[in-house]
Structures are given as structure tokens and as C-alpha cells.
Protein backbone atom coordinates (compact mmCIF):
# COMPACT_ATOMS: atom_id res chain seq x y z
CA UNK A 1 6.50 -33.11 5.07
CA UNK A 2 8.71 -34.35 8.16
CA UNK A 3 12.67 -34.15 8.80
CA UNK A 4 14.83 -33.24 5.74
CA UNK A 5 12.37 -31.82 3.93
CA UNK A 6 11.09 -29.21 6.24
CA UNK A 7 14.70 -27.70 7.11
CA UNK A 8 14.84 -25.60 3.77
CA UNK A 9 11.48 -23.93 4.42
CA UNK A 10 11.43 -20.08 4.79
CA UNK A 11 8.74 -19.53 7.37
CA UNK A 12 6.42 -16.12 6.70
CA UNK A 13 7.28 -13.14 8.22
CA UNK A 14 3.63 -12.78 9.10
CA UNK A 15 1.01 -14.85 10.43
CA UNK A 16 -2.19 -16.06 8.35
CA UNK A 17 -4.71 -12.78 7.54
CA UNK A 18 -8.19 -13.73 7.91
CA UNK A 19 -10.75 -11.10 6.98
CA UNK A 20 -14.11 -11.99 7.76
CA UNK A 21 -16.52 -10.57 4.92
CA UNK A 22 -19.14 -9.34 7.90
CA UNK A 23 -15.80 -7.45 9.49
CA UNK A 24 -14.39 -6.08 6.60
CA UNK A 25 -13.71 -2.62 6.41
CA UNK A 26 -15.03 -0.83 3.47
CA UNK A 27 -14.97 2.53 1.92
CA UNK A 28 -16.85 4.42 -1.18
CA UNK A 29 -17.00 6.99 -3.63
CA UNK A 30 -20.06 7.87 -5.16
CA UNK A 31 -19.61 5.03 -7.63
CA UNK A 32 -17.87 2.26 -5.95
CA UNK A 33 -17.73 0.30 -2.70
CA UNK A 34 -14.44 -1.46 -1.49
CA UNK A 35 -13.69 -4.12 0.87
CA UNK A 36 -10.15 -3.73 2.25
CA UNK A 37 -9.01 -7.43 2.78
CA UNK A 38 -5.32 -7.46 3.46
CA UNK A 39 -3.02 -4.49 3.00
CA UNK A 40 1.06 -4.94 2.80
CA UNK A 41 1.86 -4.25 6.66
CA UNK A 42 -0.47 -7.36 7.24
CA UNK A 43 1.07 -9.59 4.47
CA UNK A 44 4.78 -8.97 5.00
CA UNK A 45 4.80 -6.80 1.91
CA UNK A 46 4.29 -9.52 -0.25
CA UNK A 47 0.98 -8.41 -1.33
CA UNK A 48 -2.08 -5.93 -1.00
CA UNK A 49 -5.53 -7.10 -1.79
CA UNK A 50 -8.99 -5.82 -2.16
CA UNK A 51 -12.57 -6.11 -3.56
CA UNK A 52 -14.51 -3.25 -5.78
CA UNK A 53 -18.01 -3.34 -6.49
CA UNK A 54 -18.46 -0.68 -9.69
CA UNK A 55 -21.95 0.92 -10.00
CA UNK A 56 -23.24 0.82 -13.54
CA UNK A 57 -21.34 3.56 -15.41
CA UNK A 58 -18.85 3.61 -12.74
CA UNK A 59 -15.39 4.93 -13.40
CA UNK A 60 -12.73 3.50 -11.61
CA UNK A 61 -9.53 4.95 -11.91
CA UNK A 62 -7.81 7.11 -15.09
CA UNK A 63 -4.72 6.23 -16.59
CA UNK A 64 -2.13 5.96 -14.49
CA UNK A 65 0.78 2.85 -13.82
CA UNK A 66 2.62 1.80 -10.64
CA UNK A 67 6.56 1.64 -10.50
CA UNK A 68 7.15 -1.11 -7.88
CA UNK A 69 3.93 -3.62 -8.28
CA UNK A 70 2.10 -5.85 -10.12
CA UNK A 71 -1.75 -5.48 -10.40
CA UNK A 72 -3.92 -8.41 -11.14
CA UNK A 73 -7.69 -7.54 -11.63
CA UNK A 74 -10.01 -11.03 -11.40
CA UNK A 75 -13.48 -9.82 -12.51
CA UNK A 76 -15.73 -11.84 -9.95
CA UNK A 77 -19.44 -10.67 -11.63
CA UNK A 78 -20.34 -8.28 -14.30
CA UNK A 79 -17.82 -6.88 -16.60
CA UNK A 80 -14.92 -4.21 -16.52
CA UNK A 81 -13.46 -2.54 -19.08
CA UNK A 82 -9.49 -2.15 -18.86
CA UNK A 83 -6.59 0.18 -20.68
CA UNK A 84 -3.71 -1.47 -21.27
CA UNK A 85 -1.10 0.52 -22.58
CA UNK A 86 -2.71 1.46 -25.76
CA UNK A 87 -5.12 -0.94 -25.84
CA UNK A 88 -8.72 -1.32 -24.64
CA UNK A 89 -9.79 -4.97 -23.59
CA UNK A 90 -13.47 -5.96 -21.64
CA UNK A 91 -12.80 -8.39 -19.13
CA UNK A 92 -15.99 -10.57 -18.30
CA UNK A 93 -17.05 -12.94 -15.03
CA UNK A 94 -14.20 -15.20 -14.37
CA UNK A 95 -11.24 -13.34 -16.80
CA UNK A 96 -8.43 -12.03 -14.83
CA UNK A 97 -5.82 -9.79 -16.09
CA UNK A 98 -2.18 -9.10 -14.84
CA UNK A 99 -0.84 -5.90 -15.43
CA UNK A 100 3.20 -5.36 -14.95
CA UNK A 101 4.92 -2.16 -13.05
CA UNK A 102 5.62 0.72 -15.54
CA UNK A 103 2.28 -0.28 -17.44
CA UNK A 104 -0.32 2.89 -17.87
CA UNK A 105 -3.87 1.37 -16.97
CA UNK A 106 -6.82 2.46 -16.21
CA UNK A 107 -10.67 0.66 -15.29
CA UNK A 108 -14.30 1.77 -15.53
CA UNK A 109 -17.53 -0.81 -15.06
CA UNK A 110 -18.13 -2.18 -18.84
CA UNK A 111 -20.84 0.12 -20.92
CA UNK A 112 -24.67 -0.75 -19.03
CA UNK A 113 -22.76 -3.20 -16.70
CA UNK A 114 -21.72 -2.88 -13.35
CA UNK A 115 -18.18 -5.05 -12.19
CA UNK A 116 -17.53 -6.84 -8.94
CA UNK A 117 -13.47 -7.17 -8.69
CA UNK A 118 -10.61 -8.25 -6.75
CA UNK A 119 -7.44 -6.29 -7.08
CA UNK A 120 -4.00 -8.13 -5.67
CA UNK A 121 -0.80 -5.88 -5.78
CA UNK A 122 2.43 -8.05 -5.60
CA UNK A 123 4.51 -6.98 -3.94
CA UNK A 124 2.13 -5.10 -1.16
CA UNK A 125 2.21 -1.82 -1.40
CA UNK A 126 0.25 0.34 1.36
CA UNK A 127 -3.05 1.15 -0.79
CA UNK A 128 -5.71 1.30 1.86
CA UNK A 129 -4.61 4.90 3.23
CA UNK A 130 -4.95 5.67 -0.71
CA UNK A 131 -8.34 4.19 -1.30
CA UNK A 132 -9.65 5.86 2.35
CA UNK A 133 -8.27 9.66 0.58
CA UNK A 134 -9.54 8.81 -2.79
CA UNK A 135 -13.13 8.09 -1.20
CA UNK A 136 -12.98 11.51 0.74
CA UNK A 137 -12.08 13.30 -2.71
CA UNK A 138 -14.55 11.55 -4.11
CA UNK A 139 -17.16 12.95 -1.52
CA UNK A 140 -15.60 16.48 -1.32
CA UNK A 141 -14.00 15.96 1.83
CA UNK A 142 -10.89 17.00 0.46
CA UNK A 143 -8.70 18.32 -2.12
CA UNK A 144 -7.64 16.25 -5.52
CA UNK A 145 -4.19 17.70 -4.77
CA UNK A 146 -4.03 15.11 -1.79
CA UNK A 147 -4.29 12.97 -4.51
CA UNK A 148 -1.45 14.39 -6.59
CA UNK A 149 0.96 14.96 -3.77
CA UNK A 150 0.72 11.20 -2.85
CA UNK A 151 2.09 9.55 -5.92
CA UNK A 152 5.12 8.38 -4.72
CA UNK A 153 3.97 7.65 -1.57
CA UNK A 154 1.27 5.27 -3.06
CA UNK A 155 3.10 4.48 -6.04
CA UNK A 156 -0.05 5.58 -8.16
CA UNK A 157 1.46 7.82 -10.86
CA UNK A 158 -1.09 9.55 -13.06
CA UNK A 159 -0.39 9.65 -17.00
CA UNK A 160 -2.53 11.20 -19.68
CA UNK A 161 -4.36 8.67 -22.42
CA UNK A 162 -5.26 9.80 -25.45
CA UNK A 163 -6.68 6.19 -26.24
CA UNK A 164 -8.48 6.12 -22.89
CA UNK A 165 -10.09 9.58 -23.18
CA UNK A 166 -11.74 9.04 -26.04
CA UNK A 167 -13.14 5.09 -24.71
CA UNK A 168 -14.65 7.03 -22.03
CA UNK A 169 -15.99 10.04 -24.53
CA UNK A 170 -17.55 6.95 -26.79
């Protein structure tokens, strides 16, 4: 595109984010493995993005929703199994879901399978501080009240589901 055309164009308030899989910094829990890719202070806040490799059984997160953000899941291998609201759905290799603010959801790897995933939050939201604490909780390095006090400060608000409970139990 040349002259006109180009005038109207908002340029970025950031410059491209390259994240080289071999430089990637990753964290864990017992159960899962996560490649940070871009985070919101990167992207100009317009989005937050990582990977999740689910052991078999894995749980991933309990019910919970996000006031300010967007969550897409695209299920890259093996199979996850999602709450939605009320409702339980298996997402498979190559299904992606989006799941609006306000929306209680919640993840675990699909029954015998494990689940390789990319999350994108849009609009960013600073989750990598979030996933670095919930890996130390995870491994006893510290409290699950971290976890708690940082709800609004990760925009990761916990709910109880009576629907997701008993998936889990089953």
C-alpha cells in the first residue's frame, strides 16, 4: 500500500514479539508445563498468549471467569475438556473455543488423554506473574492464599461449580 492509503494506518504501540521456542520461558506444576510466549506489557495490552502441555489426568484450572478478557483455548494435540457456564464440552486436535469476560470456565486434560494448548487473552492482561505463583503453589512454595489475594490483580476470579465438581468426581 503506498500514498493515500497508508495515511489512515494506526501504527502499533509495540514492536513485533518474537519468542523463539528454544528461548521460551516456561514454568510447571506437577501436572502441566507452560511456555510463556507474549504477555500484555510486550503486546501493547492487546493480548497475552501462552502454550500448556496437560499431563494425562491433568487438571488445569477450577471454575473461575475473568472480568476484562476474552480467553480463546486452540487445542493443538490431544484433547481438553472445558466448562462453559453450565455446560461441559471436549474439545479435540484442531477445535478452538472462545470464551467471553464474565463467563465461569474451567479446563482439565480429557479422561486418559493428555492436551497440548494455546491460550490467547484479548485484551492482554498480565498472566505470566500469575502462572509463575500458581506453579510455586502448585509445588508448595507458597500459600493458596497468594492465589486468592490476587484476583483482581490477575483478573482470575474463582466461582464454585456444581456442574464442574461432579465432571471431575465422574
Amino acid at each position: 500500500m503506498t500514498g493515500e492509503n497508508t495515511k489512515n494506518i494506526r501504527k502499533p504501540d509495540f514492536a513485533a514479539v518474537l519468542t523463539r521456542a528454544a528461548e521460551a520461558e516456561t514454568t510447571s506444576d506437577p501436572s502441566s508445563v507452560m511456555t510463556l510466549l507474549a504477555d500484555s506489557d510486550t503486546t501493547g495490552g492487546l493480548l497475552t498468549s501462552y502454550r500448556s502441555h496437560f499431563a494425562e489426568g491433568a487438571v488445569g484450572a477450577p471454575a473461575h471467569f475473568h472480568t476484562r478478557a476474552a480467553e480463546l483455548f486452540f487445542v493443538i494435540d490431544g484433547s481438553l475438556r472445558v466448562l462453559v457456564d453450565e455446560e461441559v464440552v471436549v474439545l479435540n486436535a484442531g477445535d478452538s473455543l472462545v470464551v467471553p469476560p464474565h463467563t465461569p470456565h474451567a479446563f482439565a486434560a480429557a479422561p486418559g488423554r493428555e492436551a497440548d494448548v494455546l491460550f490467547v487473552f484479548t485484551p492482554g492482561m498480565a498472566r505470566f506473574d500469575y502462572l509463575r505463583l500458581l506453579g510455586r503453589v502448585m509445588r508448595g512454595e507458597a500459600s493458596p492464599q497468594e492465589i486468592k489475594d490476587s484476583s483482581e490483580r490477575f483478573d482470575n476470579h474463582y466461582v464454585d461449580s456444581p456442574v464442574w465438581r461432579a465432571e471431575l468426581g465422574a
